[in-house]
PDB file of N, CA and C in Angstrom:
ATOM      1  N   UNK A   1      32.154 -21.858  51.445  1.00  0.00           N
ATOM      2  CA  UNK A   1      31.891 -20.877  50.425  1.00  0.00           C
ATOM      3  C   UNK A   1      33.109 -19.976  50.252  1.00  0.00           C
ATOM      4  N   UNK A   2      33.294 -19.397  48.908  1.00  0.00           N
ATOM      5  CA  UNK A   2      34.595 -18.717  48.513  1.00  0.00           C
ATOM      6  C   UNK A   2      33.938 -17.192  48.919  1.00  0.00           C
ATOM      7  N   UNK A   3      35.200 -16.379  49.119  1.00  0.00           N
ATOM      8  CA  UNK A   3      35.274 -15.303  49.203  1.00  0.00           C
ATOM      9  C   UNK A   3      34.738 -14.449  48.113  1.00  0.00           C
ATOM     10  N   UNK A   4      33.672 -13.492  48.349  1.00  0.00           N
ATOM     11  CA  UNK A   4      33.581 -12.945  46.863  1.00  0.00           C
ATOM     12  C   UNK A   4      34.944 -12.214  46.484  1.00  0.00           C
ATOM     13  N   UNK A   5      35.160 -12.003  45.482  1.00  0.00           N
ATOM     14  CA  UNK A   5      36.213 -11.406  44.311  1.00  0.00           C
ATOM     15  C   UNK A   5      35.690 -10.184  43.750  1.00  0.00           C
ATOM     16  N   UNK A   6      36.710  -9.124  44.172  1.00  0.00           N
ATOM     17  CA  UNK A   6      36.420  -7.597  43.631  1.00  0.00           C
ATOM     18  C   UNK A   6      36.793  -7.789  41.783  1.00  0.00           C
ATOM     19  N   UNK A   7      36.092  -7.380  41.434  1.00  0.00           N
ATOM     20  CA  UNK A   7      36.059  -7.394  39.824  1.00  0.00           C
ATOM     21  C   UNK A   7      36.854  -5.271  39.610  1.00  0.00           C
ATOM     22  N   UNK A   8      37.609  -5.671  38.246  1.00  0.00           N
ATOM     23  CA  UNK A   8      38.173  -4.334  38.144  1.00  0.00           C
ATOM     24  C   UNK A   8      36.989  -3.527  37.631  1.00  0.00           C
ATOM     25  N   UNK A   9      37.398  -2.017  37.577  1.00  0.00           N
ATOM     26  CA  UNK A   9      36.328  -0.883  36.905  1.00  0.00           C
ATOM     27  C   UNK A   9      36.699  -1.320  35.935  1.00  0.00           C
ATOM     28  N   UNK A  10      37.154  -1.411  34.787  1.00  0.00           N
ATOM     29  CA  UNK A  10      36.764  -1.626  33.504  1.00  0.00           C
ATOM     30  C   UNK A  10      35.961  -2.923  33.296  1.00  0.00           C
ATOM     31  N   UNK A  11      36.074  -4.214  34.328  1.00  0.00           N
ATOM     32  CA  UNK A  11      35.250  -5.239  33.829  1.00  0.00           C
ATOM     33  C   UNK A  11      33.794  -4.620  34.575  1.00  0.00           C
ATOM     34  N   UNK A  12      33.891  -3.921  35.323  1.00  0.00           N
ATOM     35  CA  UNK A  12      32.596  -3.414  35.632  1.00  0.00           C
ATOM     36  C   UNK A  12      32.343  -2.068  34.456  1.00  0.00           C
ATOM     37  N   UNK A  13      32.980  -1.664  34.006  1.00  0.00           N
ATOM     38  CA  UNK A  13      32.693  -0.694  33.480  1.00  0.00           C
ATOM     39  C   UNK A  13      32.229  -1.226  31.972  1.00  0.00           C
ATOM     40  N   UNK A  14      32.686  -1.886  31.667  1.00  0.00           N
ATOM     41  CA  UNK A  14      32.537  -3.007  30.187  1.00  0.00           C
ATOM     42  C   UNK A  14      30.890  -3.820  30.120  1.00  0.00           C
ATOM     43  N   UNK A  15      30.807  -4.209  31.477  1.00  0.00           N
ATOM     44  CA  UNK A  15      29.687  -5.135  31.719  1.00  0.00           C
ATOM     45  C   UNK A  15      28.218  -4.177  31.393  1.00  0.00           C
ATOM     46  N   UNK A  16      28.778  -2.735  32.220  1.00  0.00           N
ATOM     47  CA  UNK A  16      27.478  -1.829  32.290  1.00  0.00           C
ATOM     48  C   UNK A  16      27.138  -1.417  30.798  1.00  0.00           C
ATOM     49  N   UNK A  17      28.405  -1.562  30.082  1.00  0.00           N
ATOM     50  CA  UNK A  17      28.009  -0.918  28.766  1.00  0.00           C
ATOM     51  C   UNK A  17      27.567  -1.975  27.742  1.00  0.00           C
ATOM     52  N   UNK A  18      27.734  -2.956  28.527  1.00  0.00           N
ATOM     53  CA  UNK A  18      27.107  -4.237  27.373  1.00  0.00           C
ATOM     54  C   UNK A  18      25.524  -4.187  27.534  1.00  0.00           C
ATOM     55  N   UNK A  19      25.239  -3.820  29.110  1.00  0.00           N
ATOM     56  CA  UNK A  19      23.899  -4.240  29.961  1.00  0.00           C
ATOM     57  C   UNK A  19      23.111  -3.299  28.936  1.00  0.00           C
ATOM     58  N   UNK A  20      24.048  -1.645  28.690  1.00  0.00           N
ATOM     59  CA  UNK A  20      23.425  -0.415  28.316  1.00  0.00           C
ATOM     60  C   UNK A  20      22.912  -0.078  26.574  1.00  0.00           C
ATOM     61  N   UNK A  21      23.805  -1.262  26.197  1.00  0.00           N
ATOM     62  CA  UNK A  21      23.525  -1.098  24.546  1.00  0.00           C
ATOM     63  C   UNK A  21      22.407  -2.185  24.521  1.00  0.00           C
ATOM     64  N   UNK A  22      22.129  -3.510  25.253  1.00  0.00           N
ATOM     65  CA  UNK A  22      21.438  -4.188  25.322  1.00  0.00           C
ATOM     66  C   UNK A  22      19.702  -3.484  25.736  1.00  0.00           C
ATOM     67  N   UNK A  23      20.133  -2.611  26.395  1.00  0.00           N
ATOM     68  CA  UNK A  23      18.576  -1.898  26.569  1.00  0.00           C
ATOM     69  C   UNK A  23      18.097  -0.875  25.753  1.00  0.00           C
ATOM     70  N   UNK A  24      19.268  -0.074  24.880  1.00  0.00           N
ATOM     71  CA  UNK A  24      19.199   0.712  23.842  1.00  0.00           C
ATOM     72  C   UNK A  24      18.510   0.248  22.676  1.00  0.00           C
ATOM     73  N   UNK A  25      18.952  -1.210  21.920  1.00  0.00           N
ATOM     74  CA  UNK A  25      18.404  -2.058  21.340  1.00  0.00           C
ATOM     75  C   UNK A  25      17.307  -2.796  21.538  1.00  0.00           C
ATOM     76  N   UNK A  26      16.771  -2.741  22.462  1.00  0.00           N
ATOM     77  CA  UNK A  26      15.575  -3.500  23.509  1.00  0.00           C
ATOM     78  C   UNK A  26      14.750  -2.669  22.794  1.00  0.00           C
ATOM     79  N   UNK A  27      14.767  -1.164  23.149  1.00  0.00           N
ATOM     80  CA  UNK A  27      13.939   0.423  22.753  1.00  0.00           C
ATOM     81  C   UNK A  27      14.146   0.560  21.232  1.00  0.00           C
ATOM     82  N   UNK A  28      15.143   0.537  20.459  1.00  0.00           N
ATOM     83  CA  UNK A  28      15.193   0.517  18.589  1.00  0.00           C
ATOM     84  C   UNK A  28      14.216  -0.388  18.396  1.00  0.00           C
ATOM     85  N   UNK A  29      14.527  -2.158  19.032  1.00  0.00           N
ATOM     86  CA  UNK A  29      12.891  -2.850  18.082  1.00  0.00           C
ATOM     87  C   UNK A  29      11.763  -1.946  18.404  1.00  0.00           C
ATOM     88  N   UNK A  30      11.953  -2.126  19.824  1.00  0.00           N
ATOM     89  CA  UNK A  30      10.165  -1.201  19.822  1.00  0.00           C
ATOM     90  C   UNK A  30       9.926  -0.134  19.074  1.00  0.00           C
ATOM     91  N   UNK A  31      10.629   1.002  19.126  1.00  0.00           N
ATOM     92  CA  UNK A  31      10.270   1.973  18.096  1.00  0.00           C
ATOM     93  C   UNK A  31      10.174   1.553  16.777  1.00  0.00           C
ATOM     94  N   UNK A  32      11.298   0.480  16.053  1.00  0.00           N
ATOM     95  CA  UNK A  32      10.767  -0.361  14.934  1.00  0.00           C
ATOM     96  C   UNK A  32       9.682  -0.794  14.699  1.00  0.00           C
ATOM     97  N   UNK A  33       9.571  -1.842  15.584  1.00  0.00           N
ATOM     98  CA  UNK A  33       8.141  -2.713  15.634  1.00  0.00           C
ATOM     99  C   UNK A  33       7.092  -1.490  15.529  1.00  0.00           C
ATOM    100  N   UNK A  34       6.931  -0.457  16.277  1.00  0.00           N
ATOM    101  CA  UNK A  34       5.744   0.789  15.987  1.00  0.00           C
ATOM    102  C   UNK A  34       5.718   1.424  14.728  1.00  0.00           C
ATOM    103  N   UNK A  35       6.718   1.418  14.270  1.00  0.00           N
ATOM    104  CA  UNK A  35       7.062   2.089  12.912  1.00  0.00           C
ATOM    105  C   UNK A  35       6.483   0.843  11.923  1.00  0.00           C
ATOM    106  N   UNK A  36       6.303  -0.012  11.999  1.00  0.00           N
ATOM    107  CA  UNK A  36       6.476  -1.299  11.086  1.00  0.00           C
ATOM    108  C   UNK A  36       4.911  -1.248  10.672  1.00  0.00           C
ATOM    109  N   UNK A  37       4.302  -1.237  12.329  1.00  0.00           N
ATOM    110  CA  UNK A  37       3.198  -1.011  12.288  1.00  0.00           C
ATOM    111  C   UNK A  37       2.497  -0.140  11.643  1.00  0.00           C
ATOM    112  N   UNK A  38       2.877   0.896  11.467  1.00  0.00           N
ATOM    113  CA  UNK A  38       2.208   2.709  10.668  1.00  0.00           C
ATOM    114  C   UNK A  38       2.204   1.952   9.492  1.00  0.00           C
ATOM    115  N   UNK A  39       3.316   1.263   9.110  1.00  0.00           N
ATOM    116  CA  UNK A  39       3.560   1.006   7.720  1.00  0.00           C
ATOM    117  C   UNK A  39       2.651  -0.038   7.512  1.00  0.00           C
ATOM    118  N   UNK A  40       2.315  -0.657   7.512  1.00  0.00           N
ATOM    119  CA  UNK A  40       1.287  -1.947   7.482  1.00  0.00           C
ATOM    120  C   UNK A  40      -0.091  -1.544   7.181  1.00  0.00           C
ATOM    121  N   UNK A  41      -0.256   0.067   8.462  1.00  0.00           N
ATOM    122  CA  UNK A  41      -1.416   0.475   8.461  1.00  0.00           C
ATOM    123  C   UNK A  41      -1.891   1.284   7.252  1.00  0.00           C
ATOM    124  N   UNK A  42      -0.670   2.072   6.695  1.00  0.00           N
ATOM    125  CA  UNK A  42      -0.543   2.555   5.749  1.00  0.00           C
ATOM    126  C   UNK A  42      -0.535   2.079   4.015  1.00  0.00           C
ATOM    127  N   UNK A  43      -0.277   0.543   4.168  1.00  0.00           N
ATOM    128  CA  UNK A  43      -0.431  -0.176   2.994  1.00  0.00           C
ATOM    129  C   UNK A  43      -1.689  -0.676   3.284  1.00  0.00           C
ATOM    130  N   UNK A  44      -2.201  -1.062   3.839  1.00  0.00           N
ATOM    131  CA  UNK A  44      -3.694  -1.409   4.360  1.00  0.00           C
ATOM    132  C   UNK A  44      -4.618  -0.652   3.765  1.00  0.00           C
ATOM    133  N   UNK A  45      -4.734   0.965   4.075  1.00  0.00           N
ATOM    134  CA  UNK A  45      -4.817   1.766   3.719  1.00  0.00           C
ATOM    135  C   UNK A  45      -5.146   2.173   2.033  1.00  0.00           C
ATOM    136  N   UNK A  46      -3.767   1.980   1.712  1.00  0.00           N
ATOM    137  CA  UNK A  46      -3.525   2.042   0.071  1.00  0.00           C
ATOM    138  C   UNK A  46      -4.368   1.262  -0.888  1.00  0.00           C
ATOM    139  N   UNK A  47      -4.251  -0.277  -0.002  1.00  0.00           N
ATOM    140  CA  UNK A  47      -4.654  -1.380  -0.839  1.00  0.00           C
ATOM    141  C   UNK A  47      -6.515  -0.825  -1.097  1.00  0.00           C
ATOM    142  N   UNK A  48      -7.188  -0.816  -0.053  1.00  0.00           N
ATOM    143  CA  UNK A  48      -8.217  -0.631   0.203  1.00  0.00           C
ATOM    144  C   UNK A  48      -8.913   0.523  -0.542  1.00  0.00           C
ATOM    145  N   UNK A  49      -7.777   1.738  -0.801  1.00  0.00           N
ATOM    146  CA  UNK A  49      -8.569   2.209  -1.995  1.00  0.00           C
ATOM    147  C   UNK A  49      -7.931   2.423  -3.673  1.00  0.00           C
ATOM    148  N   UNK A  50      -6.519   1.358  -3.696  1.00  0.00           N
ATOM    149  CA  UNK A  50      -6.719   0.515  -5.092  1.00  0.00           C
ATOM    150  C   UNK A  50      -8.142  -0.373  -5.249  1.00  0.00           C
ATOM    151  N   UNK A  51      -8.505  -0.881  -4.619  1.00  0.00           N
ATOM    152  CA  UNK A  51      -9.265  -1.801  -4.820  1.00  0.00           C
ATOM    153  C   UNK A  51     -10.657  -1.109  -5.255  1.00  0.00           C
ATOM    154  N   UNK A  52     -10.645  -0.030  -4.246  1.00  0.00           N
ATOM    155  CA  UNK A  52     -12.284   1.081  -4.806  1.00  0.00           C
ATOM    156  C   UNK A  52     -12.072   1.301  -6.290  1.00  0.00           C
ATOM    157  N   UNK A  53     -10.777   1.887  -6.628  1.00  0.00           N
ATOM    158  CA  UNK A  53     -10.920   2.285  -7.714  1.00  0.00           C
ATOM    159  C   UNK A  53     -10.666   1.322  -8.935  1.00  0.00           C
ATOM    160  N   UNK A  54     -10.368  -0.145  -8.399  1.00  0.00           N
ATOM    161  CA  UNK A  54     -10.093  -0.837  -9.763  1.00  0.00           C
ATOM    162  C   UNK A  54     -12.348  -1.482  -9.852  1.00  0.00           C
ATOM    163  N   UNK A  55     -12.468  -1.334  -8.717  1.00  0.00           N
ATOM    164  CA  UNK A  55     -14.303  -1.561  -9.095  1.00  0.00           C
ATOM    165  C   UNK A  55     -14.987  -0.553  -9.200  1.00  0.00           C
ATOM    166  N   UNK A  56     -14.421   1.163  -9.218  1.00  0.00           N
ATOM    167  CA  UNK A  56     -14.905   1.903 -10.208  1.00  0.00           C
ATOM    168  C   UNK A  56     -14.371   1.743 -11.086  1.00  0.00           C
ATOM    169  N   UNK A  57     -13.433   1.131 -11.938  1.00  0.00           N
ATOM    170  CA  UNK A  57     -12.627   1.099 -13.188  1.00  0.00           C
ATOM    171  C   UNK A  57     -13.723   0.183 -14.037  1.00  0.00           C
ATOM    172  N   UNK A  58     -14.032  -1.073 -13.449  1.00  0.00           N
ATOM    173  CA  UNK A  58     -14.466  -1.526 -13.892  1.00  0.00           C
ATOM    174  C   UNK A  58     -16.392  -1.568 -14.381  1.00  0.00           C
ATOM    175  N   UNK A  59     -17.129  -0.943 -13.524  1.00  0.00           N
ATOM    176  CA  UNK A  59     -17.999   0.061 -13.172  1.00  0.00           C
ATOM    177  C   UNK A  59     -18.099   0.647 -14.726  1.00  0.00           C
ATOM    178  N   UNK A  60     -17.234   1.539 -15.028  1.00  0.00           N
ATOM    179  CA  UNK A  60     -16.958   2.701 -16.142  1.00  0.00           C
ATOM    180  C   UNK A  60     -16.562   1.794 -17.090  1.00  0.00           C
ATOM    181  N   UNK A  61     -16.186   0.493 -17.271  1.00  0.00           N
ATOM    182  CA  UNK A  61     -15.975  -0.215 -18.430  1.00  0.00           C
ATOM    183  C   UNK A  61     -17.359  -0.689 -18.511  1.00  0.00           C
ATOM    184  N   UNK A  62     -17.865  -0.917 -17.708  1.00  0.00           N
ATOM    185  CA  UNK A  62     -19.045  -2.026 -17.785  1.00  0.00           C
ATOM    186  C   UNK A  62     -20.394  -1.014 -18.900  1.00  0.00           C
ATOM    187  N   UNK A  63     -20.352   0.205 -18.055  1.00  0.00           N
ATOM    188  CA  UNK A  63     -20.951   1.199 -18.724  1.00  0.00           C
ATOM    189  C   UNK A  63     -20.935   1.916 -20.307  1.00  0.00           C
ATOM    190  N   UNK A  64     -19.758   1.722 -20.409  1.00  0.00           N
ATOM    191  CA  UNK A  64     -19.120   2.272 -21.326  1.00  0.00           C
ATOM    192  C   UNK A  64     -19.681   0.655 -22.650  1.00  0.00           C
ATOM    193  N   UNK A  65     -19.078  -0.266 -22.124  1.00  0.00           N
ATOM    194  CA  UNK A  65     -19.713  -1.420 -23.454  1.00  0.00           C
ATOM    195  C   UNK A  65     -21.197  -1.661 -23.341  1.00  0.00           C
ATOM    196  N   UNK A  66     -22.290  -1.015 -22.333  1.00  0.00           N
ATOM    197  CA  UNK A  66     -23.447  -0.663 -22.478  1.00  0.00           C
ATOM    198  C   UNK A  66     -23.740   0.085 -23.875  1.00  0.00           C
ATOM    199  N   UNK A  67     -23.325   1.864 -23.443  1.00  0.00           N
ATOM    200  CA  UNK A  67     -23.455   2.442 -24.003  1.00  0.00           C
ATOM    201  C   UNK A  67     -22.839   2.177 -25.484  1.00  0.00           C
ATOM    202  N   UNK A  68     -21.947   1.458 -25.326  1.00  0.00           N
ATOM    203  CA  UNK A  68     -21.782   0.920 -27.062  1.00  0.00           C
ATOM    204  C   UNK A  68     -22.346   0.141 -27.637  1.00  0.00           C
ATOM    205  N   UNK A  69     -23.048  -0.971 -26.965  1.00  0.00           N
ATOM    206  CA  UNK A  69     -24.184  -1.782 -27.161  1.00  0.00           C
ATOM    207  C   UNK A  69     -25.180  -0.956 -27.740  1.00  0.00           C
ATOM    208  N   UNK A  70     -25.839   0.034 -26.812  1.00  0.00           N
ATOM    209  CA  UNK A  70     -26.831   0.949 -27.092  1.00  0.00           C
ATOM    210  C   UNK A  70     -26.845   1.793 -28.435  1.00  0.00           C
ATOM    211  N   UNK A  71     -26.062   2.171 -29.040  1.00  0.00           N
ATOM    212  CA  UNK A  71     -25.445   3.002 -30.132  1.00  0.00           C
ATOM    213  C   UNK A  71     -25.694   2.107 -31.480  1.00  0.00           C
ATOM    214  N   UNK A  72     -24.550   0.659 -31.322  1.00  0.00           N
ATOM    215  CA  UNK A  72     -25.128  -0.265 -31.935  1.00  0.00           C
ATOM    216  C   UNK A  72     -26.545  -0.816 -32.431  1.00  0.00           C
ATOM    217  N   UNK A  73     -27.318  -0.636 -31.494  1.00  0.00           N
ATOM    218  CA  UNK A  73     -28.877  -1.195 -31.583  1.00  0.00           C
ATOM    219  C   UNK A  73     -29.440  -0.172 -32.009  1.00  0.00           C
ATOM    220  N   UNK A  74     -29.207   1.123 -31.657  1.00  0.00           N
ATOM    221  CA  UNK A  74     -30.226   2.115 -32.622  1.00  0.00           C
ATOM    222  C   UNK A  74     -29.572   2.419 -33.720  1.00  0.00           C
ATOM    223  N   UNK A  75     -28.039   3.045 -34.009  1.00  0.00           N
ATOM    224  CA  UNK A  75     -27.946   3.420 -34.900  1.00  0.00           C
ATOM    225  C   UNK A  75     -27.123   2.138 -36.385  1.00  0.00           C
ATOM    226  N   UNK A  76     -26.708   1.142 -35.804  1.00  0.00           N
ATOM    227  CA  UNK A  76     -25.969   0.416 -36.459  1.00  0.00           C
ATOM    228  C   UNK A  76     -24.525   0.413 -36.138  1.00  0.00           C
ATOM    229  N   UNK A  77     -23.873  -0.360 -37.119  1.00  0.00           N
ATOM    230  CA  UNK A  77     -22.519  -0.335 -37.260  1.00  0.00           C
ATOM    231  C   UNK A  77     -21.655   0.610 -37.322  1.00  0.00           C
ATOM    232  N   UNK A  78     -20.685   1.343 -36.797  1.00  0.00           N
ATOM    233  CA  UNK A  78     -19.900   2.844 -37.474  1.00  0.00           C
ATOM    234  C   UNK A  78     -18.996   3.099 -35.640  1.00  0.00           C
ATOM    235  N   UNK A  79     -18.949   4.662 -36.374  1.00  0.00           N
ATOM    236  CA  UNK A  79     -18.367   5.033 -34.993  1.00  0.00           C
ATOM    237  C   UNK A  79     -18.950   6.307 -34.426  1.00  0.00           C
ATOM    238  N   UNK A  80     -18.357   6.608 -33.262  1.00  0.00           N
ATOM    239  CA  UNK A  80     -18.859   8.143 -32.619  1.00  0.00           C
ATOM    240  C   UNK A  80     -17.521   8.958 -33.154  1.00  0.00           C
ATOM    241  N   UNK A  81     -18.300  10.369 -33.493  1.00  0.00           N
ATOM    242  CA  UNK A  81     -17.247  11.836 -33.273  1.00  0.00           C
ATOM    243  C   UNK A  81     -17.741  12.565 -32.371  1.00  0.00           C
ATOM    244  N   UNK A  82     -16.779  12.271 -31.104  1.00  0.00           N
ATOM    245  CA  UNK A  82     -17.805  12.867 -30.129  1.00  0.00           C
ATOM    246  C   UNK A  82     -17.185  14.742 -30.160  1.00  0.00           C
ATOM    247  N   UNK A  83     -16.530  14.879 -30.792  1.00  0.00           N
ATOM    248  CA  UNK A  83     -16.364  16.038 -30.775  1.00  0.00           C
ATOM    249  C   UNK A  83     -17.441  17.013 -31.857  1.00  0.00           C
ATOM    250  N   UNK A  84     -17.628  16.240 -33.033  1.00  0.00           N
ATOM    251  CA  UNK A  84     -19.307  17.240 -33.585  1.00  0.00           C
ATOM    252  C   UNK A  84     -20.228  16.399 -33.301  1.00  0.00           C
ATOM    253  N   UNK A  85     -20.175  15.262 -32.082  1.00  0.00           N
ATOM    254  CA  UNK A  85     -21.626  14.859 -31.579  1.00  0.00           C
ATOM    255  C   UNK A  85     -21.859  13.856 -32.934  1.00  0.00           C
ATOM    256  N   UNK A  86     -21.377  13.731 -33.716  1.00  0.00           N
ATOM    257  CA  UNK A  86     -21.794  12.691 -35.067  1.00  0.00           C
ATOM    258  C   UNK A  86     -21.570  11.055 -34.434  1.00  0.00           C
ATOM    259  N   UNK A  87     -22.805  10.336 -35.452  1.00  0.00           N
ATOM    260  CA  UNK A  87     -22.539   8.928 -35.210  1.00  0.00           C
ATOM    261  C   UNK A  87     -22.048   8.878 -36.504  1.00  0.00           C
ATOM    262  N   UNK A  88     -21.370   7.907 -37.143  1.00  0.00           N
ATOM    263  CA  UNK A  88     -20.433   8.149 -38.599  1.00  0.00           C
ATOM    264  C   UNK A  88     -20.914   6.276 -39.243  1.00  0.00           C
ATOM    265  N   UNK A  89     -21.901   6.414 -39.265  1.00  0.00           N
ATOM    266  CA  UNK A  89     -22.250   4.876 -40.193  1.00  0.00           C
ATOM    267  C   UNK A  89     -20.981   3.950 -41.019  1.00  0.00           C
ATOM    268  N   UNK A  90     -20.919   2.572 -40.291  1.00  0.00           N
ATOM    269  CA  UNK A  90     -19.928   2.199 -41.379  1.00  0.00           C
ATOM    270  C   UNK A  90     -20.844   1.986 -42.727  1.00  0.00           C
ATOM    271  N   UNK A  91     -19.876   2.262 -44.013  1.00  0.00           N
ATOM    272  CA  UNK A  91     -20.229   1.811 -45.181  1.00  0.00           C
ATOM    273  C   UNK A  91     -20.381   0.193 -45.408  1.00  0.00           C
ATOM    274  N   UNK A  92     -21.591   0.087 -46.398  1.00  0.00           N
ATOM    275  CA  UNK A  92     -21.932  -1.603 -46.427  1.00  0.00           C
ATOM    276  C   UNK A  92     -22.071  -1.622 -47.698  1.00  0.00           C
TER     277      UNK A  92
END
């Protein structure tokens, strides 16, 4: 067996700082990866109440061509002024 071999301070000193950025970066993914996560949780989040409100959107459409249905069947053809409350008969 060979003699071990003294290595200089800078190749020791070089090595520690490779070892040291290597564990620095080890700790950035993780704090990434946690951060990535919020974000995920946070679009998760978002999506879940786009989605409430595109099935109240639709909810309030559904209602809404009711109530125009309804208008239709009693009063006829025309339009609403909903500002003096008038139904406005089309002409025939």
């Amino acid at each position: 067996m060979k003699d071990p071999i003294k290595i200089t301070q800078e190749e020791l000193q070089g090595t520690l700082d490779l070892q040291k950025r290597f564990q620095d970066l080890v700790f950035e993914f993780g704090k990434l990866y946690v951060e990535k996560i919020q974000v995920e949780n946070v679009i998760k989040d978002i999506t879940e109440r786009e989605n409430k409100l595109q099935d109240e959107w639709k909810s309030l459409q559904s209602k809404e061509n009711d109530a125009i249905q309804a208008f239709y069947k009693k009063y006829g053809d025309g339009s609403l002024d909903l500002k003096n409350a008038l139904f406005i008969p089309t002409a025939q």
